[in-house]
C-alpha atoms as a PDB file:
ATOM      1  CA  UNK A   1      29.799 -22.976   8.710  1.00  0.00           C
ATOM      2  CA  UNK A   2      30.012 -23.453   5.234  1.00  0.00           C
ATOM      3  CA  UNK A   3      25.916 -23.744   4.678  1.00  0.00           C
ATOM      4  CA  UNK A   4      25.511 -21.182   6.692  1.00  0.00           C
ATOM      5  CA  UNK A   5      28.136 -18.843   4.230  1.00  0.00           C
ATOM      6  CA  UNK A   6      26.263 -20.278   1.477  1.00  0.00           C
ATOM      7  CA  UNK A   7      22.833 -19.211   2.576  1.00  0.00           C
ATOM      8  CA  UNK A   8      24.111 -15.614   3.733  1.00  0.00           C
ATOM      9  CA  UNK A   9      24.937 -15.258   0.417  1.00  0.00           C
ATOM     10  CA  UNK A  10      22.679 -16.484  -1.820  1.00  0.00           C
ATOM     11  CA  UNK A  11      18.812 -14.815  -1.060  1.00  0.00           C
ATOM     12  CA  UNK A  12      17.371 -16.903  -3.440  1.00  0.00           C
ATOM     13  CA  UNK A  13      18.323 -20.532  -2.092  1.00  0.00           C
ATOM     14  CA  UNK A  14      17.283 -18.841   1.596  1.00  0.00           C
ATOM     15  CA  UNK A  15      13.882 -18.558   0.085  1.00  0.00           C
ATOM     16  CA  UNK A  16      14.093 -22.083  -1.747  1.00  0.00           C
ATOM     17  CA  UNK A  17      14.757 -23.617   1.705  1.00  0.00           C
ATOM     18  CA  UNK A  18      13.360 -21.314   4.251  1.00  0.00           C
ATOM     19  CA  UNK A  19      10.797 -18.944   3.960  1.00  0.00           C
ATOM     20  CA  UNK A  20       7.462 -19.019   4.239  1.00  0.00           C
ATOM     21  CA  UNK A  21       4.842 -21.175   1.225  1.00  0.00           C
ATOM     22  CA  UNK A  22       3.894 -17.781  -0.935  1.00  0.00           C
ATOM     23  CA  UNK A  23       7.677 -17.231  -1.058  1.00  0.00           C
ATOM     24  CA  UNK A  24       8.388 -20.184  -1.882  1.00  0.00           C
ATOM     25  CA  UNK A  25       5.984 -20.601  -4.458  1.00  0.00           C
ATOM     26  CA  UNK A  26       6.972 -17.073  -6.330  1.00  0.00           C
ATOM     27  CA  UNK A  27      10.173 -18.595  -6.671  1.00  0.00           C
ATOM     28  CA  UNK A  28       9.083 -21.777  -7.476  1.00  0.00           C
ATOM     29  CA  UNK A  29       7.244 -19.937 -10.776  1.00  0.00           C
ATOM     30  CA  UNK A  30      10.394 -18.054 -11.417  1.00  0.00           C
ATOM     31  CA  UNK A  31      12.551 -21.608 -11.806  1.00  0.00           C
ATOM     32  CA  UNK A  32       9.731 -22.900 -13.794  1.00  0.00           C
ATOM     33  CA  UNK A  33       9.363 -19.671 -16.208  1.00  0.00           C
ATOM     34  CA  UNK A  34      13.466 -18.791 -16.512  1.00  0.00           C
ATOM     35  CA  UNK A  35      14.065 -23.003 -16.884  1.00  0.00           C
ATOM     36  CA  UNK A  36      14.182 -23.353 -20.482  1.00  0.00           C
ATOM     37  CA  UNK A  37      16.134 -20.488 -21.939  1.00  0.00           C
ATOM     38  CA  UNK A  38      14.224 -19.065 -24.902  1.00  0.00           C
ATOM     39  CA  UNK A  39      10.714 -20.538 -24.344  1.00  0.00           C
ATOM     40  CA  UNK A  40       7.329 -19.414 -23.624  1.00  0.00           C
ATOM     41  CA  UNK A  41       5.944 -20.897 -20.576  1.00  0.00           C
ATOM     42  CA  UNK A  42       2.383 -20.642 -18.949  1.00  0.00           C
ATOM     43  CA  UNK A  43       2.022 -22.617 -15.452  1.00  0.00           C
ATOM     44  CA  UNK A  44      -1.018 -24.311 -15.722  1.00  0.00           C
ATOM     45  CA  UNK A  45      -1.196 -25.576 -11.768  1.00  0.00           C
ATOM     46  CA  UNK A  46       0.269 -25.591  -8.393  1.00  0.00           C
ATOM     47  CA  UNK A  47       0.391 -27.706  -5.889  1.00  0.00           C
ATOM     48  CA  UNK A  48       1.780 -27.432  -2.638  1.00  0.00           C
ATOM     49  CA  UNK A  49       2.531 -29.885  -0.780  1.00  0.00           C
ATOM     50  CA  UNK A  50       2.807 -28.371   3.013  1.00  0.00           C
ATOM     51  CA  UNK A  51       6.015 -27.101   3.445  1.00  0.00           C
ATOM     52  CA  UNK A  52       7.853 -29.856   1.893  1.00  0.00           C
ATOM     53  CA  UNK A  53       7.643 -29.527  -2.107  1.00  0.00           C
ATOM     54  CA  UNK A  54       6.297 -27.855  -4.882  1.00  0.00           C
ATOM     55  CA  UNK A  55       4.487 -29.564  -7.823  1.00  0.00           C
ATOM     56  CA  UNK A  56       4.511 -26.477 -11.178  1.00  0.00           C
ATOM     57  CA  UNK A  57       2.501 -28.248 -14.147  1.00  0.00           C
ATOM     58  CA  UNK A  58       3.447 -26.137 -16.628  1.00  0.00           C
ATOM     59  CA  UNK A  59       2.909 -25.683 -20.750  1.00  0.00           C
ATOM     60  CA  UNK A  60       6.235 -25.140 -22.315  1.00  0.00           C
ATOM     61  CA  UNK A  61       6.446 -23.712 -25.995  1.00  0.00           C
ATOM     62  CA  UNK A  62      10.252 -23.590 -27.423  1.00  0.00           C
ATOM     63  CA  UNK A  63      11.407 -23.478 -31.618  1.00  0.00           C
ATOM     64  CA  UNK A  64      11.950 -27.044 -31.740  1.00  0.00           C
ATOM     65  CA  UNK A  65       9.443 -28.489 -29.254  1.00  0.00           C
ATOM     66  CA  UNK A  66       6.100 -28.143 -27.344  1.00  0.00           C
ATOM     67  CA  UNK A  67       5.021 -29.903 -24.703  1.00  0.00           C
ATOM     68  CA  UNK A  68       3.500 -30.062 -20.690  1.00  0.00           C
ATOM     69  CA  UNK A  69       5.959 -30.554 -17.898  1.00  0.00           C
ATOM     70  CA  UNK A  70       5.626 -31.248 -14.454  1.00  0.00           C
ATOM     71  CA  UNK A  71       8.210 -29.950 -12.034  1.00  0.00           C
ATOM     72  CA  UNK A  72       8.627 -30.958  -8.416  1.00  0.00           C
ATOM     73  CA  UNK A  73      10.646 -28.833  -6.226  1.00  0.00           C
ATOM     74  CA  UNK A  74      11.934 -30.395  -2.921  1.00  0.00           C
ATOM     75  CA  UNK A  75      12.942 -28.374  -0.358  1.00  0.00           C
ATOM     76  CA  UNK A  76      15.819 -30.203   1.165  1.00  0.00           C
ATOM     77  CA  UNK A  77      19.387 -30.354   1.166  1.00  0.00           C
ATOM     78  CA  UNK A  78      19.314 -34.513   2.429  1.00  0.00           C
ATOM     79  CA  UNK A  79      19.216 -37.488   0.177  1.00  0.00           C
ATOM     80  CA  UNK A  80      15.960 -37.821  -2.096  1.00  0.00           C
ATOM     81  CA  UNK A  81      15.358 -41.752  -2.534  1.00  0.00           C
ATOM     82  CA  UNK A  82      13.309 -43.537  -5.229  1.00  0.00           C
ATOM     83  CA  UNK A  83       9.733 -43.589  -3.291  1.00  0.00           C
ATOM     84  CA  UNK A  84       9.671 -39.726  -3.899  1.00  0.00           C
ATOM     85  CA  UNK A  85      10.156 -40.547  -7.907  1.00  0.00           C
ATOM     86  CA  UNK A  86       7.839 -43.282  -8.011  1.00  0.00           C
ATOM     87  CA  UNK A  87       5.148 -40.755  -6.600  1.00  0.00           C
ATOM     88  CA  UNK A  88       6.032 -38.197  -9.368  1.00  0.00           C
ATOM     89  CA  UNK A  89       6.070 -40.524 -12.230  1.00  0.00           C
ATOM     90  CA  UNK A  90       2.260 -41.470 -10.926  1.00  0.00           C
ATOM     91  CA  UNK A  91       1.367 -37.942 -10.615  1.00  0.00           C
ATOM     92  CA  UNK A  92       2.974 -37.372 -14.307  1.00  0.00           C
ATOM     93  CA  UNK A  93       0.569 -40.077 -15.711  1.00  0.00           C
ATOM     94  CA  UNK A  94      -1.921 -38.717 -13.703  1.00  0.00           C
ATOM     95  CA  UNK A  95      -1.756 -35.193 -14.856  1.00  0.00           C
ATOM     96  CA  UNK A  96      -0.853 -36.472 -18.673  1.00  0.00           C
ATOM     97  CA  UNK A  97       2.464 -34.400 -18.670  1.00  0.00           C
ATOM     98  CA  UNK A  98       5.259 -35.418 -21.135  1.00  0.00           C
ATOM     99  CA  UNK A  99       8.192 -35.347 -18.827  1.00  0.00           C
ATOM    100  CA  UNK A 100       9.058 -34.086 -15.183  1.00  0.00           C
ATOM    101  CA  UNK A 101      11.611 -32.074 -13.708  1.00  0.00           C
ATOM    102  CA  UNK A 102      12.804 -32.752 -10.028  1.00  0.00           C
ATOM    103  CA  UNK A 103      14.800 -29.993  -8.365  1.00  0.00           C
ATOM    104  CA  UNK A 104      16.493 -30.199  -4.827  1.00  0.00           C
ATOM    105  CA  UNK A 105      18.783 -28.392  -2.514  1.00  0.00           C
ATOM    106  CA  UNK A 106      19.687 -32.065  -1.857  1.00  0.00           C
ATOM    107  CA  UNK A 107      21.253 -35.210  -3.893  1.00  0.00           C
ATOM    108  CA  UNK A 108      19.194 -38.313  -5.266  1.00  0.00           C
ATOM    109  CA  UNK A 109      19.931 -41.703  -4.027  1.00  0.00           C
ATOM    110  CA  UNK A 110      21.401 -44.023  -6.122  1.00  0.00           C
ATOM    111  CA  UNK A 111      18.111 -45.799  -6.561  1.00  0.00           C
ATOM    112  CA  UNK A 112      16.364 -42.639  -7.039  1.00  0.00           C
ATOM    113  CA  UNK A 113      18.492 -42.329  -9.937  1.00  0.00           C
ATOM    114  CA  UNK A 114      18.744 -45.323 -11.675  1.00  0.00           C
ATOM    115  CA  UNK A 115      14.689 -45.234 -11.762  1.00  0.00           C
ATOM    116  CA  UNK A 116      14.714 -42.516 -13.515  1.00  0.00           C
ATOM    117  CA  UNK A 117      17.263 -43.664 -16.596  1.00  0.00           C
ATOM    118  CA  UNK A 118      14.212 -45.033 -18.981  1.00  0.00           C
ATOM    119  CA  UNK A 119      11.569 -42.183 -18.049  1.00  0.00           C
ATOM    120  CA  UNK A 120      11.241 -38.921 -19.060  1.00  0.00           C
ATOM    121  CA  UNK A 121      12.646 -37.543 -15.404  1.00  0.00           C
ATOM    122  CA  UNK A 122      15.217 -34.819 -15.277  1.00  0.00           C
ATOM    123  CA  UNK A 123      16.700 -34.727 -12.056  1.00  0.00           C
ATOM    124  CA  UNK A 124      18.327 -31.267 -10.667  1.00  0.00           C
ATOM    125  CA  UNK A 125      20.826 -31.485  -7.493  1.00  0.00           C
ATOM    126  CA  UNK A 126      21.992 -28.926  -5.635  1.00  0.00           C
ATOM    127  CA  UNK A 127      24.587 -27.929  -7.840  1.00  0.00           C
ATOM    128  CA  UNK A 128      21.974 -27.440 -11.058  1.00  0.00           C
ATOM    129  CA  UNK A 129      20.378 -25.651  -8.295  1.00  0.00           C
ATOM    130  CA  UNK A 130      22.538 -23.271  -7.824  1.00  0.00           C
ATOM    131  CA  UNK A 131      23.164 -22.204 -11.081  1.00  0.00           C
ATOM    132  CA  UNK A 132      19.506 -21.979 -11.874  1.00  0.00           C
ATOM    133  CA  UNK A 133      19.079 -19.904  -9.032  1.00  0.00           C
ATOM    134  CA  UNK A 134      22.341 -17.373 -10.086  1.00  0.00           C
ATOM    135  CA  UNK A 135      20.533 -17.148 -13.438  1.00  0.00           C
ATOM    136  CA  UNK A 136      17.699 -15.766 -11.677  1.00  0.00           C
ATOM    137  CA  UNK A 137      19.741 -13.240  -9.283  1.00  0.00           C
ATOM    138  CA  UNK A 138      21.450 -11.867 -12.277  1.00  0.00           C
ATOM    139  CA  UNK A 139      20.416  -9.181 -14.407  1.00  0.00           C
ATOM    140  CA  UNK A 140      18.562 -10.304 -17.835  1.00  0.00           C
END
């Protein structure tokens, strides 16, 4: 009952976990663009990844710092484990991108999250989620 409040009343996550990929992805360049308040962002590359995930390689430009990010969007609400992070750090040395952002409807597994402690991964939960997305809905 209570997911089902939440998604009746937030359009945004019912895109995020729902709707169809070109949805999806629109969004997915809105979270990327609106991530880092007072930068300049161009998305370089996406990659989608059938209707499981995003991956947004984008180049971010802020006062203090410059660099290219690769954010993975995972459109789940279970638990995310450390195989899934494993995969994105390969794809980050793959791609040469500084540092990673992984958002989810979901939670990361303990593993999942101690992995990430000495790399340059930013994990996003649900909750970060949800603010993220209320950032988006409201008016600029």
């Amino acid at each position: 009952m209570e997911r089902a409040r939440e998604l009746a009343g937030n359009k945004n996550l019912q895109i995020f976990l729902m709707s169809p990929s070109p949805e999806f992805v629109g969004l997915a360049r809105r979270i990327v663009s609106h991530y880092i308040p007072d930068s300049k962002v161009k998305i370089v590359d996406i990659a989608v990844n059938g209707s499981e995930s995003a991956d947004v390689l984008a180049e971010i430009h802020s006062a203090k710092w410059a660099d290219t990010a690769l954010f993975r969007l995972i459109r789940t609400t279970g638990q995310i484990g450390e195989l899934v992070l494993r995969d994105l750090q390969s794809r980050v040395k793959e791609l040469h991108a500084g540092r990673a952002f992984c958002i989810s409807a979901g939670t990361f597994s303990e593993g999942a999250q101690t992995f990430v402690e000495a790399r340059f991964i930013d994990l996003v939960e649900k909750d970060g989620l949800l603010k993220l997305l209320r950032r988006l809905s409201s008016p600029a």
